[in-house]
N, C-alpha and C. Protein backbone atom coordinates (compact mmCIF):
# COMPACT_ATOMS: atom_id res chain seq x y z
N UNK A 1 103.46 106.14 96.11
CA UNK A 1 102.64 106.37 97.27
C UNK A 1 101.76 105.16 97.52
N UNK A 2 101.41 104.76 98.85
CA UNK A 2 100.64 103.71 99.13
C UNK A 2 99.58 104.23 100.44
N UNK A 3 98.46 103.33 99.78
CA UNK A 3 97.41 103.28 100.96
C UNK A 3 97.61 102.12 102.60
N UNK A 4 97.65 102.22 103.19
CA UNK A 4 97.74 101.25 104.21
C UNK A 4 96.82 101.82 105.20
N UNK A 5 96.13 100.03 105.45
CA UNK A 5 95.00 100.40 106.75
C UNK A 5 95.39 99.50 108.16
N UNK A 6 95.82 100.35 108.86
CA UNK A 6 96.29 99.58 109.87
C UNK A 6 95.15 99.43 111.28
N UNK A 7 94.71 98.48 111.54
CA UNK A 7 93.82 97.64 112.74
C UNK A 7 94.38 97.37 113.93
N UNK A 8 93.95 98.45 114.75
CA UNK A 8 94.06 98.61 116.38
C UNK A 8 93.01 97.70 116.98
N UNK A 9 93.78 96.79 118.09
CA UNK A 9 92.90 95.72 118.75
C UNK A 9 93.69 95.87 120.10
N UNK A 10 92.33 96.59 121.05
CA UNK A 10 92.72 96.28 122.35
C UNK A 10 91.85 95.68 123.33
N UNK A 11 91.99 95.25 124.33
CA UNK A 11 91.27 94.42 125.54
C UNK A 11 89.93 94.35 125.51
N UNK A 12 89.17 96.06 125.09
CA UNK A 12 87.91 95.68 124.68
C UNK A 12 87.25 96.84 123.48
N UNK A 13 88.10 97.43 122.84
CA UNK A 13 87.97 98.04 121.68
C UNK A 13 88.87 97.87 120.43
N UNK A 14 88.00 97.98 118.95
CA UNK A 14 89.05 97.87 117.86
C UNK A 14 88.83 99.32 117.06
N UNK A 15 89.81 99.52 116.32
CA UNK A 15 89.63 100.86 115.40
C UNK A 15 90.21 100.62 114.01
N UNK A 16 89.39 100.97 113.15
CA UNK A 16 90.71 101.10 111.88
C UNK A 16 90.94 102.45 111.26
N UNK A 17 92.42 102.66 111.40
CA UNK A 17 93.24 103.54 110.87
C UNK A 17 93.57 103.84 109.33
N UNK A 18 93.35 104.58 108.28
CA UNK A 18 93.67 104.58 106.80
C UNK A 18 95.01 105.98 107.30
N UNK A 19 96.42 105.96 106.79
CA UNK A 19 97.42 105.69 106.41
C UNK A 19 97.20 106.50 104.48
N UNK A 20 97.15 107.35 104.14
CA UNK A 20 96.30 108.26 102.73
C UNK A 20 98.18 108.08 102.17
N UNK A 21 98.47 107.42 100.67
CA UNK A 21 99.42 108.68 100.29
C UNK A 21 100.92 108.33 100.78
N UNK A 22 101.32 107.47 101.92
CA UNK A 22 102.36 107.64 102.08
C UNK A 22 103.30 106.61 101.48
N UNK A 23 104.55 107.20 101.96
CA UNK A 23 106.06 106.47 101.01
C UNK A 23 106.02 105.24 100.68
N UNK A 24 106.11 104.89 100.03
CA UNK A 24 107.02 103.36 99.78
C UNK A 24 108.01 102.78 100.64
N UNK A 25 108.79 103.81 101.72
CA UNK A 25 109.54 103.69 102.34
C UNK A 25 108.87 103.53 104.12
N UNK A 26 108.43 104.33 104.24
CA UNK A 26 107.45 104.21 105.31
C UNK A 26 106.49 102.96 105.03
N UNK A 27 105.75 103.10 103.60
CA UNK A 27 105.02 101.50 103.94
C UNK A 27 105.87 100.47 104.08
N UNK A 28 107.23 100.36 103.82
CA UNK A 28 108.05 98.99 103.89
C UNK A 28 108.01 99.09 105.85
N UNK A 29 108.62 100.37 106.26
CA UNK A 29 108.89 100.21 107.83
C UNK A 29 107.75 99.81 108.51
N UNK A 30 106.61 100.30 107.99
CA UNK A 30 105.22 99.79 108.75
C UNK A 30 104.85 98.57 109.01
N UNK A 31 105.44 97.85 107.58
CA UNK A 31 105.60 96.45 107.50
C UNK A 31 105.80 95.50 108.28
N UNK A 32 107.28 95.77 108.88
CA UNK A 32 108.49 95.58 109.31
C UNK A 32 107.82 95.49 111.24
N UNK A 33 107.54 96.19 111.41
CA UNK A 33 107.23 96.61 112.87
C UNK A 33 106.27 95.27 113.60
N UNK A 34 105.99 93.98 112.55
CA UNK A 34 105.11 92.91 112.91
C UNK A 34 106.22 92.25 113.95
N UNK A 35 104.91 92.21 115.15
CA UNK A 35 105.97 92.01 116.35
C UNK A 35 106.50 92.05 117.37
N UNK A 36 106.41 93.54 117.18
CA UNK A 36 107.13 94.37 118.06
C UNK A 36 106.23 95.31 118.57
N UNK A 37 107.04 95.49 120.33
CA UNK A 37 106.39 96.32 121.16
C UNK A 37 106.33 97.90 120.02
N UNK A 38 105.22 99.10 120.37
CA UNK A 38 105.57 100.23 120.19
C UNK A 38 105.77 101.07 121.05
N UNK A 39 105.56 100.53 121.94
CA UNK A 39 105.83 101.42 123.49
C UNK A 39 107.28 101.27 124.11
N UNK A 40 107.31 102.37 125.37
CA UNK A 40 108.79 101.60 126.30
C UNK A 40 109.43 101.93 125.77
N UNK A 41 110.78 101.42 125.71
CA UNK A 41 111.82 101.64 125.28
C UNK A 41 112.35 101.03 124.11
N UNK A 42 112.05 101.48 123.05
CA UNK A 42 112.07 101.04 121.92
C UNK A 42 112.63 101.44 120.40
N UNK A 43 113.81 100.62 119.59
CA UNK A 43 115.11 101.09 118.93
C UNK A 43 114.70 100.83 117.95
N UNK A 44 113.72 100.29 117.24
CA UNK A 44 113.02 100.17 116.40
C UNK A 44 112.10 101.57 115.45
N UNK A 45 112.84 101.76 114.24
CA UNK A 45 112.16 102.73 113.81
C UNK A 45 110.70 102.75 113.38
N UNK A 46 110.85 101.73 112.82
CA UNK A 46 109.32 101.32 112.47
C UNK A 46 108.30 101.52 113.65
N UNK A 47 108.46 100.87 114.49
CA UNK A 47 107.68 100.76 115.76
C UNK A 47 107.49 102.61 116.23
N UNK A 48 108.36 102.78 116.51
CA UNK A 48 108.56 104.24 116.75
C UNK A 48 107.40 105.64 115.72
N UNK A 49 107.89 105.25 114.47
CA UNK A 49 107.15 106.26 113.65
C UNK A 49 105.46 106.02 113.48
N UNK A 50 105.66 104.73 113.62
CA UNK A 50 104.17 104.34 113.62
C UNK A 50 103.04 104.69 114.47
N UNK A 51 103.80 104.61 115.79
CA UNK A 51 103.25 104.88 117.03
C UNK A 51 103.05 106.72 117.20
N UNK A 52 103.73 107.46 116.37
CA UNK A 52 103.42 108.78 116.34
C UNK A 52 102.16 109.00 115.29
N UNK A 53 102.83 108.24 114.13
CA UNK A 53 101.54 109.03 113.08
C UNK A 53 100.14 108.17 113.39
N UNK A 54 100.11 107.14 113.79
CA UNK A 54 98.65 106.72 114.25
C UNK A 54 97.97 107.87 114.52
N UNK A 55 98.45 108.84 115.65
CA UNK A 55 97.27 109.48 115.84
C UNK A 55 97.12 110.40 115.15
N UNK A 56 97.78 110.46 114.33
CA UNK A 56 96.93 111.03 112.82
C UNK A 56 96.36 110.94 112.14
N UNK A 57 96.35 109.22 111.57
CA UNK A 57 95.86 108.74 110.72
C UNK A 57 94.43 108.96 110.46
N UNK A 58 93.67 109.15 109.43
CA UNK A 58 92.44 108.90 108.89
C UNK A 58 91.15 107.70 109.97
N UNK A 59 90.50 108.10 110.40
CA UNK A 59 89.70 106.81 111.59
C UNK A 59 88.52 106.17 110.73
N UNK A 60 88.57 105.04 110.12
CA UNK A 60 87.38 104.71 109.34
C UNK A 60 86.35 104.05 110.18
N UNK A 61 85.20 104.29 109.80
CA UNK A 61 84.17 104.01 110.69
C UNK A 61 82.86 102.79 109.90
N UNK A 62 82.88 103.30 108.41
CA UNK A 62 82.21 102.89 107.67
C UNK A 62 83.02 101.80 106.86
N UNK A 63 82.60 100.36 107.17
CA UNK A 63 83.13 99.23 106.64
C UNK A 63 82.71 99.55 104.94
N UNK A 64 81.79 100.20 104.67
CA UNK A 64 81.71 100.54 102.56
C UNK A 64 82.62 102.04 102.65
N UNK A 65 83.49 102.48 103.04
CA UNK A 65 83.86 103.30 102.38
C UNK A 65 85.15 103.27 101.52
N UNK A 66 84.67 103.93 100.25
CA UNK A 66 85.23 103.62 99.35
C UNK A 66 87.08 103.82 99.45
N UNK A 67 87.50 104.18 100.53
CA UNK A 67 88.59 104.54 100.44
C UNK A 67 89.31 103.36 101.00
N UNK A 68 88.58 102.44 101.05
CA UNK A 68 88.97 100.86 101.50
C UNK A 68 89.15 100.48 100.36
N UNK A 69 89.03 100.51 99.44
CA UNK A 69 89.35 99.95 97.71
C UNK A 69 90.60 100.16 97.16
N UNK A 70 91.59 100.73 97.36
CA UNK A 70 92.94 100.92 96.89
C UNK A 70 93.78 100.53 97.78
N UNK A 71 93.41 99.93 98.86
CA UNK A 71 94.34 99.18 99.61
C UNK A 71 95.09 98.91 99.07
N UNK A 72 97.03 99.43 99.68
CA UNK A 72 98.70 98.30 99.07
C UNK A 72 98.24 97.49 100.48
N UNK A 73 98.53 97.59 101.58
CA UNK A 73 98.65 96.56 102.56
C UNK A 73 97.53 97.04 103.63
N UNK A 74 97.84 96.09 104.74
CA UNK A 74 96.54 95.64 105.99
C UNK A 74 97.62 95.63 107.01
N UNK A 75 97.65 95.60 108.17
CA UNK A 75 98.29 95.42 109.29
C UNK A 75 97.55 95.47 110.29
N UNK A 76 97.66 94.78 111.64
CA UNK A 76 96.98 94.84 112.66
C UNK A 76 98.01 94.65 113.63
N UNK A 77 97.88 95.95 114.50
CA UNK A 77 98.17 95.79 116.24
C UNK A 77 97.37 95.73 117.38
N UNK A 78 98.19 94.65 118.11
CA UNK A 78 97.39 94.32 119.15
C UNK A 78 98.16 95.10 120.51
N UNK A 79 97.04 96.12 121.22
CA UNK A 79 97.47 96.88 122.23
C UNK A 79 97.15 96.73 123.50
N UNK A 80 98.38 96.48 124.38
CA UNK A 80 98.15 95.76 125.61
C UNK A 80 98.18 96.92 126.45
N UNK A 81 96.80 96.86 127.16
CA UNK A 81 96.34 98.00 128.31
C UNK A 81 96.77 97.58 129.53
């Protein structure tokens, strides 16, 4: 299982997302998705799954919280409004 915090950056807001717990397999596709649109029409699984569980994900607000300490990876998307 891996932690991943993935960083939403758009036109004039950012957010970060914590990602609790999941696969090894999913963190490789999350990986993978550097790049690429997630919107539209898009064949890309990575891009695809990502773009669903975001709005699930965990919303961190507090730059000390401790659940920033077991970070496996970081990622950042940039979202065009």
């Amino acid at each position: 299982m891996k932690n991943l915090l993935v960083i939403t950056i758009t036109d004039d807001n950012w957010s970060k997302h914590l990602f609790e717990n999941i696969s090894k397999e999913l963190f490789d596709l999350y990986l993978t998705a550097d790049g690429k649109y997630l919107e539209g029409d898009n064949d890309d699984e990575a891009c695809n799954k990502l773009n669903l569980e975001l709005e699930n994900a965990i919303e961190i607000t507090d730059p000390t919280d401790d659940r920033l300490k077991n970070l496996d990876g970081i990622i950042t998307i940039g979202i065009i409004v």
